[in-house]
C-alpha atoms as a PDB file:
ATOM      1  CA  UNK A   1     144.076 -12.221 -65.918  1.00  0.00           C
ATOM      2  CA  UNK A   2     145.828  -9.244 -67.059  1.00  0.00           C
ATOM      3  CA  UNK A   3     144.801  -6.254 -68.548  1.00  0.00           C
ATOM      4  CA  UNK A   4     146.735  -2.624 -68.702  1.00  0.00           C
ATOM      5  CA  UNK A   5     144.814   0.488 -70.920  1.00  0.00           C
ATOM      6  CA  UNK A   6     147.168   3.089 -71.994  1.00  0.00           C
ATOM      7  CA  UNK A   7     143.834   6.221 -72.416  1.00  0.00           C
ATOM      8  CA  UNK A   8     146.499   8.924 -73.768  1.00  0.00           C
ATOM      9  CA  UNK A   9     147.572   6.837 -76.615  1.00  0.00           C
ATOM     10  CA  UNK A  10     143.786   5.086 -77.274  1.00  0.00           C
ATOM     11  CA  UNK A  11     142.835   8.776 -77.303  1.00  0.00           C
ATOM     12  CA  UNK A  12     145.683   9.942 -79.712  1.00  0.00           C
ATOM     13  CA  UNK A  13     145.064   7.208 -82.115  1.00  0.00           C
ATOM     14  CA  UNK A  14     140.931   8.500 -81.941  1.00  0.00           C
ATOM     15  CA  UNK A  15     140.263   4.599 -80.791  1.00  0.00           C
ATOM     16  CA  UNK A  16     141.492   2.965 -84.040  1.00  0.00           C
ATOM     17  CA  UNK A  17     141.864  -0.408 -82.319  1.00  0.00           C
ATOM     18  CA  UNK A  18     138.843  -1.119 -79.749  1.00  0.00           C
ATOM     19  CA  UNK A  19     139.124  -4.317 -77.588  1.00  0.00           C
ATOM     20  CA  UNK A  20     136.684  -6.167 -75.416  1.00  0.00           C
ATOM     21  CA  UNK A  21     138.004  -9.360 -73.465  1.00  0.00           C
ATOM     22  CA  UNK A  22     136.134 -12.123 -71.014  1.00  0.00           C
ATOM     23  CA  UNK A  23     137.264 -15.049 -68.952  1.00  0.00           C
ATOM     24  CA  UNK A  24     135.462 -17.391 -67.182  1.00  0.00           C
ATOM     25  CA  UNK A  25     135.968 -20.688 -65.049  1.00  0.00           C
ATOM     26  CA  UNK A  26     133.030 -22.553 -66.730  1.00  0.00           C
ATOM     27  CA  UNK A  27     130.182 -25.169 -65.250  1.00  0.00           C
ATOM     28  CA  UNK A  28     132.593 -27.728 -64.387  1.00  0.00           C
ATOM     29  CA  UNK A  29     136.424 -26.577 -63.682  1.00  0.00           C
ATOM     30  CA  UNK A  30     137.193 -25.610 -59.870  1.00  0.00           C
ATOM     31  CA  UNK A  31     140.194 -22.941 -60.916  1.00  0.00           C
ATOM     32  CA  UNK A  32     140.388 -20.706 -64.270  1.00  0.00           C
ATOM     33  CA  UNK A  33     143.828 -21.313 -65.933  1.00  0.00           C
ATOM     34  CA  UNK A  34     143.283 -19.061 -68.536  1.00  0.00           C
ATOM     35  CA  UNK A  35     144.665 -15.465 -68.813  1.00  0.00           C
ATOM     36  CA  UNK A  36     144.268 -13.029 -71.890  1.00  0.00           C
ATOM     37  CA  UNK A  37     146.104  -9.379 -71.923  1.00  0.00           C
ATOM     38  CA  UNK A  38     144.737  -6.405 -73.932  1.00  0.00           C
ATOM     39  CA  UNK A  39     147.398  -3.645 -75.085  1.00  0.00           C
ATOM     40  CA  UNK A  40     144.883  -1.560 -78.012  1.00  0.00           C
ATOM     41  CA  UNK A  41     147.526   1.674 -77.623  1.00  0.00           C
ATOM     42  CA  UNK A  42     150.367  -0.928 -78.462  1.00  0.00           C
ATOM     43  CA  UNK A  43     148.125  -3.119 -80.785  1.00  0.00           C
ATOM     44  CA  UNK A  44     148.864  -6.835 -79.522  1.00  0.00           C
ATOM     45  CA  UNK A  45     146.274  -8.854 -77.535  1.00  0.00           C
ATOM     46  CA  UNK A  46     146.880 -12.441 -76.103  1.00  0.00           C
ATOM     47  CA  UNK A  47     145.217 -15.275 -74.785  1.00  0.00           C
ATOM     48  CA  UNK A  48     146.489 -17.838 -72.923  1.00  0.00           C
ATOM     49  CA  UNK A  49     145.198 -21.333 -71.536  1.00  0.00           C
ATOM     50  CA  UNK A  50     146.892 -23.084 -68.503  1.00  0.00           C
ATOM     51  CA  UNK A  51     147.953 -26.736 -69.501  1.00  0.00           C
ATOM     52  CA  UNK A  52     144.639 -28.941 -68.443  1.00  0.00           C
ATOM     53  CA  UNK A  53     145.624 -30.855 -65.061  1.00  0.00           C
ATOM     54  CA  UNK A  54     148.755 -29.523 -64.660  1.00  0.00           C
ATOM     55  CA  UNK A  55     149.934 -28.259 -61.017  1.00  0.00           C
ATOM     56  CA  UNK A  56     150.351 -24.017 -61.297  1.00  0.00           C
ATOM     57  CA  UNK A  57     148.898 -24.110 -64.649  1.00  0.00           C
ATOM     58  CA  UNK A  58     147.175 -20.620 -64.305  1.00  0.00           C
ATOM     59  CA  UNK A  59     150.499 -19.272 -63.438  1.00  0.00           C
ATOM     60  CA  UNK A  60     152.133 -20.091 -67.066  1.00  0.00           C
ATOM     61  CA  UNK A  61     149.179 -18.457 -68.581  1.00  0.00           C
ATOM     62  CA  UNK A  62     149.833 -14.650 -66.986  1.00  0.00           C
ATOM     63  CA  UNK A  63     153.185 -15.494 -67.582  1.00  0.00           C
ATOM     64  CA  UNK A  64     152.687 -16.036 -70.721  1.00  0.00           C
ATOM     65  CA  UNK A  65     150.388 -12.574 -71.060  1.00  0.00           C
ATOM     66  CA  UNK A  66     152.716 -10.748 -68.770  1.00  0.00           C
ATOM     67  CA  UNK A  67     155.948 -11.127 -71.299  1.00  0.00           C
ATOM     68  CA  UNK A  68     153.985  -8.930 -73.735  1.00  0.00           C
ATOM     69  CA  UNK A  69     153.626  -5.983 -71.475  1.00  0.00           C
ATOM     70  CA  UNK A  70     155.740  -2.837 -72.321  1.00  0.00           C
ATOM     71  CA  UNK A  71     156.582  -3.844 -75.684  1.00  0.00           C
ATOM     72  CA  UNK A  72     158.148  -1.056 -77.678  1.00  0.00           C
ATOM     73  CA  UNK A  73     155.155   1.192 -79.343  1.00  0.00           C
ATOM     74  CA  UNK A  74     157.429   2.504 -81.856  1.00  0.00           C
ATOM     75  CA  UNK A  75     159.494  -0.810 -82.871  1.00  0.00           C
ATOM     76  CA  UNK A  76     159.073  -1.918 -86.973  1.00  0.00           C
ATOM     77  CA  UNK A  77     156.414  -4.597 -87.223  1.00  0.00           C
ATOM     78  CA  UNK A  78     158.640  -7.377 -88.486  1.00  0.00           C
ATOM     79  CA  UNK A  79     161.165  -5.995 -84.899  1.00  0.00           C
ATOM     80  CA  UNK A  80     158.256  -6.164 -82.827  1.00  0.00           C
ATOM     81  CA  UNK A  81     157.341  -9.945 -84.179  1.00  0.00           C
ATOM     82  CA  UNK A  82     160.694 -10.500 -83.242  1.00  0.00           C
ATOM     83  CA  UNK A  83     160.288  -9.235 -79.599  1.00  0.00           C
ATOM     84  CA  UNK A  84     157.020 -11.813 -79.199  1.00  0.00           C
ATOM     85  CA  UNK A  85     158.924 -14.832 -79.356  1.00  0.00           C
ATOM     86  CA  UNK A  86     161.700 -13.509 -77.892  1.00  0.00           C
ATOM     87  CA  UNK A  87     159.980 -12.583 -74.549  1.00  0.00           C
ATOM     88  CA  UNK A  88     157.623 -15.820 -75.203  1.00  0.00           C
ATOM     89  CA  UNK A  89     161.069 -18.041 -75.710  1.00  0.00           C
ATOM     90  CA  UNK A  90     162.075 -16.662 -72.144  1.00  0.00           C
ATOM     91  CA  UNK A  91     159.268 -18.269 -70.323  1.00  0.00           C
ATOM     92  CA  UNK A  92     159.774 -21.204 -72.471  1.00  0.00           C
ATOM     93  CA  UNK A  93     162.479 -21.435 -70.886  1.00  0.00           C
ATOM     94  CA  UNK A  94     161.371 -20.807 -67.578  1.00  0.00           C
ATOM     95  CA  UNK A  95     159.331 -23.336 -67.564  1.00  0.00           C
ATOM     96  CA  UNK A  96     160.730 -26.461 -68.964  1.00  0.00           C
ATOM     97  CA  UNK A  97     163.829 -25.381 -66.787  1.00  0.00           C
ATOM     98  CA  UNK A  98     161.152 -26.115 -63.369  1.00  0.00           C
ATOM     99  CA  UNK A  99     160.004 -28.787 -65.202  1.00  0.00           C
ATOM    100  CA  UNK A 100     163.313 -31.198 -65.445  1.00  0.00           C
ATOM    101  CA  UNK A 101     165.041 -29.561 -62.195  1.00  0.00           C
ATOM    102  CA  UNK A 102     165.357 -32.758 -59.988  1.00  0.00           C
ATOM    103  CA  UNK A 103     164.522 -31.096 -57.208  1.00  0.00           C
ATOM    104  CA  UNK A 104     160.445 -30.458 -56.472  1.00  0.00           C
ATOM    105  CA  UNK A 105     159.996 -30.352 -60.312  1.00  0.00           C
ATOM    106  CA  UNK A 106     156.878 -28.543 -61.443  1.00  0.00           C
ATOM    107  CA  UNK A 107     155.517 -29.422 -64.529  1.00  0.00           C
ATOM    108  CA  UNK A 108     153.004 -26.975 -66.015  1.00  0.00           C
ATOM    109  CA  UNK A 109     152.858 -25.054 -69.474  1.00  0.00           C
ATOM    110  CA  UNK A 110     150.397 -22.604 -71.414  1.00  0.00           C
ATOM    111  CA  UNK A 111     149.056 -22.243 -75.127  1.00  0.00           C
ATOM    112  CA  UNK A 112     150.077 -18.908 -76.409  1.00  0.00           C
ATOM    113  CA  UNK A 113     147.584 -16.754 -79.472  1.00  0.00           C
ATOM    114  CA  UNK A 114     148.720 -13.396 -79.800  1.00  0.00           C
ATOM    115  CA  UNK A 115     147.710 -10.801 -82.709  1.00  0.00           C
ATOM    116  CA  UNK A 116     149.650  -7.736 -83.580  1.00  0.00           C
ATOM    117  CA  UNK A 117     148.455  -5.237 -85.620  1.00  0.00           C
ATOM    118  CA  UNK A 118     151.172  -1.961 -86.584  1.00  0.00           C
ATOM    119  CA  UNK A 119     148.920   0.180 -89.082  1.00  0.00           C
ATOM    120  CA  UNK A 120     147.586  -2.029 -92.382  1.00  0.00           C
ATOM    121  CA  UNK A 121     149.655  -5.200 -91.420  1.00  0.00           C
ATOM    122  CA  UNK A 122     148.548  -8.297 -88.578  1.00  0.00           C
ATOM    123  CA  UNK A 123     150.479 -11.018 -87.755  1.00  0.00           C
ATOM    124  CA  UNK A 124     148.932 -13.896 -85.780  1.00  0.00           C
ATOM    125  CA  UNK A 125     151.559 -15.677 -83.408  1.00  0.00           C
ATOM    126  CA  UNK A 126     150.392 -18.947 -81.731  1.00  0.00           C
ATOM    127  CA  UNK A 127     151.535 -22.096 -80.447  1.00  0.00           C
ATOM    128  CA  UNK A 128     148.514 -24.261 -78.902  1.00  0.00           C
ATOM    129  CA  UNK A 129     144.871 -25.219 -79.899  1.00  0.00           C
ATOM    130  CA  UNK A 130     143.872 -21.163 -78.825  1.00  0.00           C
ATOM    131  CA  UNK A 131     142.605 -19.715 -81.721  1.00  0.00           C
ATOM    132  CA  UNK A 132     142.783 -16.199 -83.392  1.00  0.00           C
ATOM    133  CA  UNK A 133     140.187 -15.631 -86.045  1.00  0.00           C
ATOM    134  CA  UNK A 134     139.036 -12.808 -88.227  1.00  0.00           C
ATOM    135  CA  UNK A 135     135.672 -11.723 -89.145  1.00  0.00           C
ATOM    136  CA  UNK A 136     135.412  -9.650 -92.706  1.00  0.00           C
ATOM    137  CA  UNK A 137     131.934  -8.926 -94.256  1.00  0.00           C
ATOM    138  CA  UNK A 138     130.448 -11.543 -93.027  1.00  0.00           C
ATOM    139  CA  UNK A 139     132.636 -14.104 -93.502  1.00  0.00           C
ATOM    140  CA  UNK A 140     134.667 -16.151 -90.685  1.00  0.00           C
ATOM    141  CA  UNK A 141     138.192 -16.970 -91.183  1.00  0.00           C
ATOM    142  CA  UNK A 142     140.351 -19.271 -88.792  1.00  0.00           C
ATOM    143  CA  UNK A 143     144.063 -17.519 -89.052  1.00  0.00           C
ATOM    144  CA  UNK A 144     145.579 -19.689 -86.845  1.00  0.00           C
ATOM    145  CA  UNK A 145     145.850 -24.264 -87.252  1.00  0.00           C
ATOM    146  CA  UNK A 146     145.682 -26.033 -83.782  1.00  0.00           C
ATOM    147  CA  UNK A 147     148.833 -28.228 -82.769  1.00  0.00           C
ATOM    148  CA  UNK A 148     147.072 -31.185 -81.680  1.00  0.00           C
ATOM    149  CA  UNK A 149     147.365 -34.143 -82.381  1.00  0.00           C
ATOM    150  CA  UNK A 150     143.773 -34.242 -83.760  1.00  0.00           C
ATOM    151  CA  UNK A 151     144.743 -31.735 -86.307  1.00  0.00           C
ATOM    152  CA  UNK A 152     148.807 -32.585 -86.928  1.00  0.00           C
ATOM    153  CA  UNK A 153     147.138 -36.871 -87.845  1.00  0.00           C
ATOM    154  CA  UNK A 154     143.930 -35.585 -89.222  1.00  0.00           C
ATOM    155  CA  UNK A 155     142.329 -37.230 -86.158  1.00  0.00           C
ATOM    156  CA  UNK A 156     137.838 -36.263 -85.496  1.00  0.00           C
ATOM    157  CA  UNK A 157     138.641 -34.223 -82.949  1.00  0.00           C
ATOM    158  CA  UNK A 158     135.923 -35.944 -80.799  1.00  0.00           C
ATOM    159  CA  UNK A 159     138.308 -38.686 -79.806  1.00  0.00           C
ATOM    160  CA  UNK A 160     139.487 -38.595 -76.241  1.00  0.00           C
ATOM    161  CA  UNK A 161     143.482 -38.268 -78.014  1.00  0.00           C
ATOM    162  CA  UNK A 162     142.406 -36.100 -80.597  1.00  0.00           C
ATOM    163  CA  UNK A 163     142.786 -32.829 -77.929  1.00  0.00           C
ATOM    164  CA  UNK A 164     146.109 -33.635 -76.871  1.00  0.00           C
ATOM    165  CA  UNK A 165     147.902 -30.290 -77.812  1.00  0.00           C
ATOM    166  CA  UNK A 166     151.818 -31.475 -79.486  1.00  0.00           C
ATOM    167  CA  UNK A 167     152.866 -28.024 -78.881  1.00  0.00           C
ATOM    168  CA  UNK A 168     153.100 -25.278 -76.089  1.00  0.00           C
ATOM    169  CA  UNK A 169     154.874 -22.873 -74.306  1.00  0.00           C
ATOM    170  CA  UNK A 170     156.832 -25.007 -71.738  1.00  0.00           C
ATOM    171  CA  UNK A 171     156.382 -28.261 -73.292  1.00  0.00           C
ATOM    172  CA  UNK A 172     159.467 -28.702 -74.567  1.00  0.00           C
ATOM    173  CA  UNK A 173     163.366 -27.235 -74.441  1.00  0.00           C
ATOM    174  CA  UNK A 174     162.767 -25.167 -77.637  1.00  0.00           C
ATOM    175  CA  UNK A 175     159.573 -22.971 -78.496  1.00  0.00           C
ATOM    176  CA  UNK A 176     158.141 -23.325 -81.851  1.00  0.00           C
ATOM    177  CA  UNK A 177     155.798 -20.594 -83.084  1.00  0.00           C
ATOM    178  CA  UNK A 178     153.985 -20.497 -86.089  1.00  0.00           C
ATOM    179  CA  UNK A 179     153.262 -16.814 -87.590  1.00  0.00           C
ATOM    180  CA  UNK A 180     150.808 -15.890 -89.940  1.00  0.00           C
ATOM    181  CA  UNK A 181     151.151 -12.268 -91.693  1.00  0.00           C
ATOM    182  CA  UNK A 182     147.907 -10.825 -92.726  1.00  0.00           C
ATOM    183  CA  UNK A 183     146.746  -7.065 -93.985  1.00  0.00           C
ATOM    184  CA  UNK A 184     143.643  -5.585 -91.840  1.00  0.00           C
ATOM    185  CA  UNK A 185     140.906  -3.709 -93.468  1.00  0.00           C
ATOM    186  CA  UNK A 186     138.535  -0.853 -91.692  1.00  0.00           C
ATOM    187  CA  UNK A 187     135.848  -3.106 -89.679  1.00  0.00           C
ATOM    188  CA  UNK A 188     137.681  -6.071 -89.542  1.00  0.00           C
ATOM    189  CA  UNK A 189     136.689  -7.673 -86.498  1.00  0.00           C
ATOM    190  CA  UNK A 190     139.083 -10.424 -84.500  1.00  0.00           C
ATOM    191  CA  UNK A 191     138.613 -13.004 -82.455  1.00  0.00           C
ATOM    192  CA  UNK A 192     141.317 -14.686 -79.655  1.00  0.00           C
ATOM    193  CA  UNK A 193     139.744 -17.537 -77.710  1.00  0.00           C
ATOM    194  CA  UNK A 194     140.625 -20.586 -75.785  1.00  0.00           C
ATOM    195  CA  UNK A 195     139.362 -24.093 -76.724  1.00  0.00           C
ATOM    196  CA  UNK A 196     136.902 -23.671 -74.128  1.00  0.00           C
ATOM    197  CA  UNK A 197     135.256 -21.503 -76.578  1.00  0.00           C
ATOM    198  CA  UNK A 198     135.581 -23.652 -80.023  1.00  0.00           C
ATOM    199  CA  UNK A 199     134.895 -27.324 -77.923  1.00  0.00           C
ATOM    200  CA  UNK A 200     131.355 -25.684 -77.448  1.00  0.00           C
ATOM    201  CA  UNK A 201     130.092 -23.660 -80.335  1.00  0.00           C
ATOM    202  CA  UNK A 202     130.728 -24.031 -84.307  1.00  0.00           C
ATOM    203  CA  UNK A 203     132.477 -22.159 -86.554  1.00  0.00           C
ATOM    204  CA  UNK A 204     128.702 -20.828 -87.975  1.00  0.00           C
ATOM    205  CA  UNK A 205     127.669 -19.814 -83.876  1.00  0.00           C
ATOM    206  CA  UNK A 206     130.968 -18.193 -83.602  1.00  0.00           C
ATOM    207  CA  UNK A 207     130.013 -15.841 -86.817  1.00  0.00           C
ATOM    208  CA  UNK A 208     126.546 -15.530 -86.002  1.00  0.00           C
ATOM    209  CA  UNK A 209     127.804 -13.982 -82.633  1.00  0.00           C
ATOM    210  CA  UNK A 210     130.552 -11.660 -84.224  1.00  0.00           C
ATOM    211  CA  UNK A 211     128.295 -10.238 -86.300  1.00  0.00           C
ATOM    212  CA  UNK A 212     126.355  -8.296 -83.617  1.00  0.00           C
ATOM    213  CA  UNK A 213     126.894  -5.772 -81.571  1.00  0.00           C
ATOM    214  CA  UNK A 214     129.915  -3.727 -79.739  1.00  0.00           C
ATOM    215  CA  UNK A 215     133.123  -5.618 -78.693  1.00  0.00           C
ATOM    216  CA  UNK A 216     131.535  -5.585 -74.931  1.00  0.00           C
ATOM    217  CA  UNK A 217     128.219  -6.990 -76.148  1.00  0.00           C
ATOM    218  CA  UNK A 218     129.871  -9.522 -78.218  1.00  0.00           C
ATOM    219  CA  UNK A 219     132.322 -10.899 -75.860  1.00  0.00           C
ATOM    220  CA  UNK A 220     129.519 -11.247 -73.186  1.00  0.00           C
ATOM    221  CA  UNK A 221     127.039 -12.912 -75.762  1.00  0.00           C
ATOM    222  CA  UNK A 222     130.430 -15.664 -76.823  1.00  0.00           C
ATOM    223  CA  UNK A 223     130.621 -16.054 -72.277  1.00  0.00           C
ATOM    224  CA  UNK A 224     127.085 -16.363 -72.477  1.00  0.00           C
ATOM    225  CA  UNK A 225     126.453 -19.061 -75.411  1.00  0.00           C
ATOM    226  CA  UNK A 226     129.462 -20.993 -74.153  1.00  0.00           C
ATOM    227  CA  UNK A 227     127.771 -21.219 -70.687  1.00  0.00           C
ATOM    228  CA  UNK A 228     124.330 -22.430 -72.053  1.00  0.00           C
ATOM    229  CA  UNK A 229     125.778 -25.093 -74.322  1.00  0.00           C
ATOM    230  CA  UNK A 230     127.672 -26.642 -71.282  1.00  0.00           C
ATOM    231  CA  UNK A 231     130.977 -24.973 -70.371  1.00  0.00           C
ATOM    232  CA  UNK A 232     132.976 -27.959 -69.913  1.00  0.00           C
ATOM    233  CA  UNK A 233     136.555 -26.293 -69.429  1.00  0.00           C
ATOM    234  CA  UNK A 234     138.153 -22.809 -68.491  1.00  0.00           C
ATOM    235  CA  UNK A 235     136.593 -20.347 -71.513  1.00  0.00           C
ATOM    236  CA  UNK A 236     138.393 -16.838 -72.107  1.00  0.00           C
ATOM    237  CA  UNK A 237     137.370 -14.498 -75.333  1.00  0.00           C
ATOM    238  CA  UNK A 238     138.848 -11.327 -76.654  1.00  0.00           C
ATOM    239  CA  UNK A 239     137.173  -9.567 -79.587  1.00  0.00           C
ATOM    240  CA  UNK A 240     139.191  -6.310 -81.485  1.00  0.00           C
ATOM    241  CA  UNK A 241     137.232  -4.241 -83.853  1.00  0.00           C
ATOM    242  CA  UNK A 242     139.605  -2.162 -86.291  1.00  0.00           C
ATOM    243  CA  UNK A 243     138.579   1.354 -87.096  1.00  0.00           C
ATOM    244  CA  UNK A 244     141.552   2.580 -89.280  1.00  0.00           C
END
């Protein structure tokens, strides 16, 4: 997991972007694969979950949060979108490179969900089943589509193939990202999770759960509700209030 506060700039911007973030290893996994990274004084958060199974798994996941450190505060939106895929390309590359070395090849890879937010404007950036979603007077709205193969064949997403994600970061010689641009309103509230999250409550849980309390207390309650309804896999959770 990484994390990295910046307290001068969270302090010059009078907390306008407030984040909360949780990870756990479940009921049932040995090791947690997932990694998340909060940056509120740069506005871009990330989650990030470990390809299920694969060897070094949890290391493609902080590499995948670890890329977004130090981007540029002051870059244009559109520029700093730019810089995301960039720096998320790079491990891309990294990774499929260990991958189909011939020599002690190591296969692993990471979903990537990242939201930016520069003043009125968001942009969701994802490749993965992790979700981003936002949470606007009472109503819950997924801003992100999973690449699975569930979701790419219009699959139930109970069956065993249905999880199967069709797109990551290492899976394959080129990254695709899909980005959604968005406009942010004052007490907006978002959402980044892994699937170990959405495999264990609804949609209608989710909300019921965003709609109450801080971003501490809410990211503990989603840890907590995940836990009691069975935990299966890895489960990480990052909830960003906006106060513009």
């Amino acid at each position: 997991m990484d994390k990295r506060s910046d307290e001068e700039s969270n302090m010059d911007r009078e907390g306008a972007l407030v984040s909360a973030g949780r990870t756990h290893v479940g009921n049932v996994r040995a090791n947690n694969e997932d990694s998340f990274i909060a940056l509120d004084a740069l506005g871009v958060w990330a989650v990030a979950d470990g390809m299920g199974g694969y060897r070094d798994g949890d290391v493609a996941s902080r590499m995948v949060c670890r890329a977004l450190d130090e981007l540029d505060a002051s870059a244009p939106f559109d520029e700093t979108i730019t810089a995301i895929k960039v720096r998320l390309a790079a491990v891309n590359r990294h990774l499929y490179k260990a991958a189909v070395r011939l020599i002690n090849p190591v296969q692993s890879g990471s979903t990537a969900a990242v939201l930016l937010v520069r003043d009125d404007k968001c942009a969701a950036i994802w490749a993965g089943d992790s979700r981003i979603y936002r949470y606007r007077d009472g109503e819950l709205t997924r801003l992100t589509t999973d690449h699975t193969l569930a979701a790419e064949l219009n699959l139930h997403e109970s069956l065993q193939t249905g999880h199967a994600i069709t797109r990551a970061v290492g899976g394959d010689s080129t990254l695709a990202l899909d980005v959604r641009r968005d406009h942010v309103r004052p007490g907006d509230r978002y959402l980044l999770c892994t699937d170990g999250l959405t495999h264990e409550l609804t949609d209608a849980e989710i909300a019921a759960l965003l709609a109450q309390g801080t971003t501490e207390q809410c990211a503990d309650s989603l840890i907590r509700e995940t836990l009691a309804h069975g935990a299966h896999d890895n489960v990480t959770v990052l909830v960003v209030d906006v106060r513009l």
